[in-house]
Protein backbone atom coordinates (compact mmCIF):
# COMPACT_ATOMS: atom_id res chain seq x y z
CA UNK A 1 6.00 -3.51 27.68
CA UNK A 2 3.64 -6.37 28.68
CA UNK A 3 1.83 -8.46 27.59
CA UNK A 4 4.59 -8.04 24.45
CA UNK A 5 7.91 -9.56 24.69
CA UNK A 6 10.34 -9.71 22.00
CA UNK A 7 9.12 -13.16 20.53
CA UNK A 8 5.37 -11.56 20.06
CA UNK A 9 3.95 -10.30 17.30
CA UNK A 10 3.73 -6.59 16.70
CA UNK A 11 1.08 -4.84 14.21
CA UNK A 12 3.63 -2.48 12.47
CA UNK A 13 1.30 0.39 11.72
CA UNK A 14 2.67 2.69 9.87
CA UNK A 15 6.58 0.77 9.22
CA UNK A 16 4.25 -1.25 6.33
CA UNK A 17 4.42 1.79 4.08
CA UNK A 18 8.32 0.59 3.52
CA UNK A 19 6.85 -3.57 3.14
CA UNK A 20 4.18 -2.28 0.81
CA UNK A 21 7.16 -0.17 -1.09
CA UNK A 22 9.30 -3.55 -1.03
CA UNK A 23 6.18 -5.61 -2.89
CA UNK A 24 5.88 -2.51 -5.50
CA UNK A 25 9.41 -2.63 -6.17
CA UNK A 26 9.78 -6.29 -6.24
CA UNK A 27 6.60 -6.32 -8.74
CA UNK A 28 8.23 -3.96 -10.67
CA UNK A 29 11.80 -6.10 -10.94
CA UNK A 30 9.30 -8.56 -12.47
CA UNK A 31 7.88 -6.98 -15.04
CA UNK A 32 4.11 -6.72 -14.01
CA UNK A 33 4.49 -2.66 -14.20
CA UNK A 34 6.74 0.80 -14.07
CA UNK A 35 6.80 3.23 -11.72
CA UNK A 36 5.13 5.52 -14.33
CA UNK A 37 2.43 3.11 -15.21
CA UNK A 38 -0.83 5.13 -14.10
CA UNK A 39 -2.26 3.47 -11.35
CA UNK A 40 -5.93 3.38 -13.05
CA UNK A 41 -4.79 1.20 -15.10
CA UNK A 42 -3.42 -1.20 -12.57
CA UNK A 43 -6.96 -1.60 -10.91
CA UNK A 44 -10.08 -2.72 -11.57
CA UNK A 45 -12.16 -0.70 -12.94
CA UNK A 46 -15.09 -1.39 -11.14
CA UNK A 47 -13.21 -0.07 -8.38
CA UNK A 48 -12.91 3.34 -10.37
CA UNK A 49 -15.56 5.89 -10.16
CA UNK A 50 -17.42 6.52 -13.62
CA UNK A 51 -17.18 10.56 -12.90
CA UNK A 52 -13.01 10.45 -12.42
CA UNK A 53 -11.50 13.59 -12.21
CA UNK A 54 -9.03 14.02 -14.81
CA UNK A 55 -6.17 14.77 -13.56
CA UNK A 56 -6.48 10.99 -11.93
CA UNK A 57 -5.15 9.43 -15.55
CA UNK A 58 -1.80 11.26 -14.66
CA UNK A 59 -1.28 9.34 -10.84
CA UNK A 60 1.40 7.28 -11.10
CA UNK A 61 2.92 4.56 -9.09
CA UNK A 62 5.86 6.59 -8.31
CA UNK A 63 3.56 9.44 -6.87
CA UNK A 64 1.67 6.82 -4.75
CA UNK A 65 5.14 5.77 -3.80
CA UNK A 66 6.23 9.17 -2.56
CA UNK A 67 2.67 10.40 -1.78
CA UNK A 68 2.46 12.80 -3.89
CA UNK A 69 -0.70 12.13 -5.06
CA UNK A 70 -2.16 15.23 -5.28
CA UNK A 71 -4.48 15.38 -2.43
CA UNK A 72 -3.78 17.99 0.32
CA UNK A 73 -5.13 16.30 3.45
CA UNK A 74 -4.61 12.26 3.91
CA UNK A 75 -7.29 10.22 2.26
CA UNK A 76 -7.52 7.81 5.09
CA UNK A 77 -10.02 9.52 7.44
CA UNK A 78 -12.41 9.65 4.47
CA UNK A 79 -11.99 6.42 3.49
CA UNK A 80 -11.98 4.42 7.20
CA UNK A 81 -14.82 7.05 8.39
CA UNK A 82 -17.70 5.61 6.35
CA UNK A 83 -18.13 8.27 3.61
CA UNK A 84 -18.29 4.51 1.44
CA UNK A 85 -18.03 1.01 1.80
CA UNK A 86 -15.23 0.71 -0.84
CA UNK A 87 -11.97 2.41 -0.20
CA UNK A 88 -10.27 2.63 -3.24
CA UNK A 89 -13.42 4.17 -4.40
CA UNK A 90 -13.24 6.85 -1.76
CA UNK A 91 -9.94 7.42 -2.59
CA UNK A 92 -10.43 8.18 -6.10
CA UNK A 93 -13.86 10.21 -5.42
CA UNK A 94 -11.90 12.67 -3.24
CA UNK A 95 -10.45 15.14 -5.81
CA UNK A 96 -7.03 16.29 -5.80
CA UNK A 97 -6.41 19.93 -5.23
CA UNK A 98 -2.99 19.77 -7.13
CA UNK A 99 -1.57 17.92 -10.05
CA UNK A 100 -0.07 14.24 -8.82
CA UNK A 101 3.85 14.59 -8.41
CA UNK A 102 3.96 17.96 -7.42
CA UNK A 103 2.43 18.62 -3.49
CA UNK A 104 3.63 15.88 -1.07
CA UNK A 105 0.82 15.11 1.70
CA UNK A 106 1.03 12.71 4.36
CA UNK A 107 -1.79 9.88 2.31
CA UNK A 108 -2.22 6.77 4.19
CA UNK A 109 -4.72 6.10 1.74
CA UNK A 110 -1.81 5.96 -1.08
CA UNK A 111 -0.64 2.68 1.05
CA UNK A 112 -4.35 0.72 0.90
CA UNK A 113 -4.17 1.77 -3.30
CA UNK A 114 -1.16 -0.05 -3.21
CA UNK A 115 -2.08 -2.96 -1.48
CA UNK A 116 -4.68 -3.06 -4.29
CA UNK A 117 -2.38 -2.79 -7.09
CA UNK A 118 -0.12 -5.91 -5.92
CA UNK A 119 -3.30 -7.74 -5.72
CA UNK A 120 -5.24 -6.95 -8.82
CA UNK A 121 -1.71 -7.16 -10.87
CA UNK A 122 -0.37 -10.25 -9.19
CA UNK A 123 -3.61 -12.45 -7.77
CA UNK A 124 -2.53 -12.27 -4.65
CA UNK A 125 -2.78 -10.21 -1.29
CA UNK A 126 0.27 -7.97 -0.24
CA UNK A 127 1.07 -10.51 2.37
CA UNK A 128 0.66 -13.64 0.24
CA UNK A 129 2.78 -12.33 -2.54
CA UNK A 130 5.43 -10.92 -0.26
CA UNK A 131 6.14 -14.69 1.77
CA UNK A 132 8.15 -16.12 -0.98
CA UNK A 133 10.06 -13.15 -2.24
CA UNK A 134 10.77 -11.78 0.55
CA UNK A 135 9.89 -13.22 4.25
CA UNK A 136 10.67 -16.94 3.77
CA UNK A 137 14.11 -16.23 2.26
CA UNK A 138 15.02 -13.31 5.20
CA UNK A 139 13.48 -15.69 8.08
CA UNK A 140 10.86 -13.53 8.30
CA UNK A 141 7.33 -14.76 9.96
CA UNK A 142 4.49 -12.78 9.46
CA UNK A 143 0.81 -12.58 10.01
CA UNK A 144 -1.59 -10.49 7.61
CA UNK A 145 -5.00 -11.40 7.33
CA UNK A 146 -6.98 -8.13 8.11
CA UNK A 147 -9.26 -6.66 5.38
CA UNK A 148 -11.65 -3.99 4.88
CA UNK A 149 -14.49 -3.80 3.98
CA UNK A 150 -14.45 -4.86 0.09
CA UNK A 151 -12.30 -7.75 1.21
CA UNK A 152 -8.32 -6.01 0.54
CA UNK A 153 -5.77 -6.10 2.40
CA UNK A 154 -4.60 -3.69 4.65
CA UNK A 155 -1.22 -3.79 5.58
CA UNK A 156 -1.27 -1.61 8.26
CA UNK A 157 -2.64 -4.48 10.08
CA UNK A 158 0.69 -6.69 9.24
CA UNK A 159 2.19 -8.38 12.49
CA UNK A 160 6.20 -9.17 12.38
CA UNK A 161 8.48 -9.78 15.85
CA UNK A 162 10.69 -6.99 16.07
CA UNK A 163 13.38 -8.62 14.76
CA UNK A 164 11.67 -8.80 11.56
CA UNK A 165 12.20 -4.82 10.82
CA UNK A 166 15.50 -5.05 12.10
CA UNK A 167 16.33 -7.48 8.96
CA UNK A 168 14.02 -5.45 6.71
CA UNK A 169 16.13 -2.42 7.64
CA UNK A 170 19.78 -4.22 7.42
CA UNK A 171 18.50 -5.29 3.92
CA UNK A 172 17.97 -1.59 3.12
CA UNK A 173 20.78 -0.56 4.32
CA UNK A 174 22.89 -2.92 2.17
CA UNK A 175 21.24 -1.78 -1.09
């Protein structure tokens, strides 16, 4: 519908969950981590409250992955509605009610501890690691420079032309 045609960008909202998944994986294929590292140790730690609950040491990147992270209710509102100024933070200050990998729960905020996993492992932002493993080579243009507050990435925020998640998809499909 206006003003949008099919050669504008689009912010995909919630279709990055499946890019973000894409950079994980791809980081993964090179080595940088497993899907059973636990994410604390994929961040910085000044990003990591000093009072962690301990049942935190046992999130993986898998349980990110299929957000089952533990929480009940999505860590998003808390983390986008003010309660602090850092979000990963936030996320890890909210305590989960059951043990990570066995509750699924709808956890945008799973996505944005991602984002921040691909950037502290790698050096660079979701976007910027992405464009020459997997846009440039699948014709792919992209724009992703929205942050938060503490400066990350959110990929929420990613534009692509629709075409772009047609090709994203027909990649999946293929295996």
């Amino acid at each position: 519908a206006a003003p949008y045609t099919m050669d504008s960008f689009h912010r995909i909202c919630s279709a990055a969950k499946g890019v973000v998944a894409s950079a994980i994986l791809i980081a993964v294929g090179e080595g940088r981590f497993e899907l059973d590292t636990p994410t604390v140790k994929l961040l910085d730690p000044a990003h990591i409250p000093e009072s962690l609950d301990e049942r935190w040491q046992r999130l993986t990147v898998y349980h990110l992955l299929t957000m089952h992270t533990g929480h009940a209710e999505d860590t998003f509102f808390e983390m986008f509605g003010g309660r602090s100024d850092h979000w990963i933070r936030t996320f890890f200050e909210i305590a989960p009610q059951y043990e990570p990998g066995t509750f699924f729960c709808y956890d945008m905020g799973a996505q944005y501890v991602m984002n921040e996993i691909i950037r502290h492992t790698t050096g660079e932002e979701l976007g910027a690691y992405l464009k020459p493993r997997l846009f440039d080579p699948m014709g792919i243009e992209a724009q992703y420079d929205f942050t938060q507050p503490e400066g990350l990435f959110f990929s929420s925020h990613i534009q692509f032309r629709p075409t772009a998640l047609t090709k994203l998809s027909q990649l999946y499909l293929q295996g």
